[in-house]
C-alpha atoms as a PDB file:
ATOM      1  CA  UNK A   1      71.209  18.457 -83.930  1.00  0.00           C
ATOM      2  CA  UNK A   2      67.484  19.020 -83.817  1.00  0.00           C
ATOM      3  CA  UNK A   3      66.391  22.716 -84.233  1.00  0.00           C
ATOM      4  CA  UNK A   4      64.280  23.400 -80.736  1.00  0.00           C
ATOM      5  CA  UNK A   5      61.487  24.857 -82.857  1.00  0.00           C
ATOM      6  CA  UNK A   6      61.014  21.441 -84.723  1.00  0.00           C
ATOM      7  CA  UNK A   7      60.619  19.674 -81.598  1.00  0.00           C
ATOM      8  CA  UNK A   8      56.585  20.308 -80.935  1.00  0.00           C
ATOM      9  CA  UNK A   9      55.897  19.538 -84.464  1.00  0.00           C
ATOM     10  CA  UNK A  10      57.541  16.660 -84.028  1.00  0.00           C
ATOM     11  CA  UNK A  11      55.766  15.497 -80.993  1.00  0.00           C
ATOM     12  CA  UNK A  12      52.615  16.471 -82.489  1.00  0.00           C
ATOM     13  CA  UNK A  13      53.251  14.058 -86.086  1.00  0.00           C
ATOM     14  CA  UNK A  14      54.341  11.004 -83.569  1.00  0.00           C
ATOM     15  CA  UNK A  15      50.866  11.099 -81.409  1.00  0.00           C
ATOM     16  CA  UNK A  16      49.266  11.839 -84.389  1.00  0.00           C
ATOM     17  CA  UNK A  17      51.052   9.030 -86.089  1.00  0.00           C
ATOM     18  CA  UNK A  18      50.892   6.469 -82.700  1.00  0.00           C
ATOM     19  CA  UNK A  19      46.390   7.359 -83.233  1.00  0.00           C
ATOM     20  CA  UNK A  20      46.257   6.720 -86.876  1.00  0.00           C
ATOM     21  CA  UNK A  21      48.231   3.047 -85.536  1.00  0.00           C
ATOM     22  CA  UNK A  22      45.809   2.612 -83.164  1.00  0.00           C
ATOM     23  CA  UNK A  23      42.816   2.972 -84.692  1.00  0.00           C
ATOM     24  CA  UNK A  24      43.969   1.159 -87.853  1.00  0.00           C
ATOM     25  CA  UNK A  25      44.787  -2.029 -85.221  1.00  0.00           C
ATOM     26  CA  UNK A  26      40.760  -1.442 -83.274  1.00  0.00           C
ATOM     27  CA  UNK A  27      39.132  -1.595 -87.101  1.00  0.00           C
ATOM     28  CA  UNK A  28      40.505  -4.441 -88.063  1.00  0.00           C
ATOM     29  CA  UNK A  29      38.708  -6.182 -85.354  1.00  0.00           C
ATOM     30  CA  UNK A  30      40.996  -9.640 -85.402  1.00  0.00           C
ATOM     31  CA  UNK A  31      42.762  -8.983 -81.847  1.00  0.00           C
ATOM     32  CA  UNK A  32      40.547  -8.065 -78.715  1.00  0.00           C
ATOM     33  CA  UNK A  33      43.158  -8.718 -76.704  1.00  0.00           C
ATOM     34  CA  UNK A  34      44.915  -6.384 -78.510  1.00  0.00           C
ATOM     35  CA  UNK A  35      42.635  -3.419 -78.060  1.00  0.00           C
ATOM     36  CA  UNK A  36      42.515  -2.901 -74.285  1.00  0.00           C
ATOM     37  CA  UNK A  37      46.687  -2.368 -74.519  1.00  0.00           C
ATOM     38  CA  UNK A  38      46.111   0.010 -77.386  1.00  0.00           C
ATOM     39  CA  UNK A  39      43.735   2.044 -75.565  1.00  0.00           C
ATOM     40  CA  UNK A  40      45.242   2.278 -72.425  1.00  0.00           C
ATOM     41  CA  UNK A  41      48.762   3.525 -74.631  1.00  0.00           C
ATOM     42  CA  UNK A  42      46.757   5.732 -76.499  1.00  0.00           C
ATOM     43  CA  UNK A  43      45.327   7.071 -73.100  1.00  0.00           C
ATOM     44  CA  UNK A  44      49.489   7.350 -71.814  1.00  0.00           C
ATOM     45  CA  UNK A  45      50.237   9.389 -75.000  1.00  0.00           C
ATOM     46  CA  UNK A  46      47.864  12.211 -74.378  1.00  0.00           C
END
């Protein structure tokens, strides 16, 4: 099982993690349609 003390670290790599995604997909520049769906989960996350 996962120690209970792990579990903020943990939540803290994944957002950090689910950013670093979604700025790497808004620099690349290719999908527009992409980026308003990225935002608005990168909005949900925080």
């Amino acid at each position: 099982m996962i120690d209970r003390t792990v579990v903020p670290y943990l939540a803290g790599f994944l957002v950090c993690v689910g950013s670093v995604l979604v700025l790497a997909a808004c620099t690349q520049g290719g999908g527009d349609a992409e980026r308003p769906a990225a935002v608005s989960s990168a909005a949900g996350v925080r």
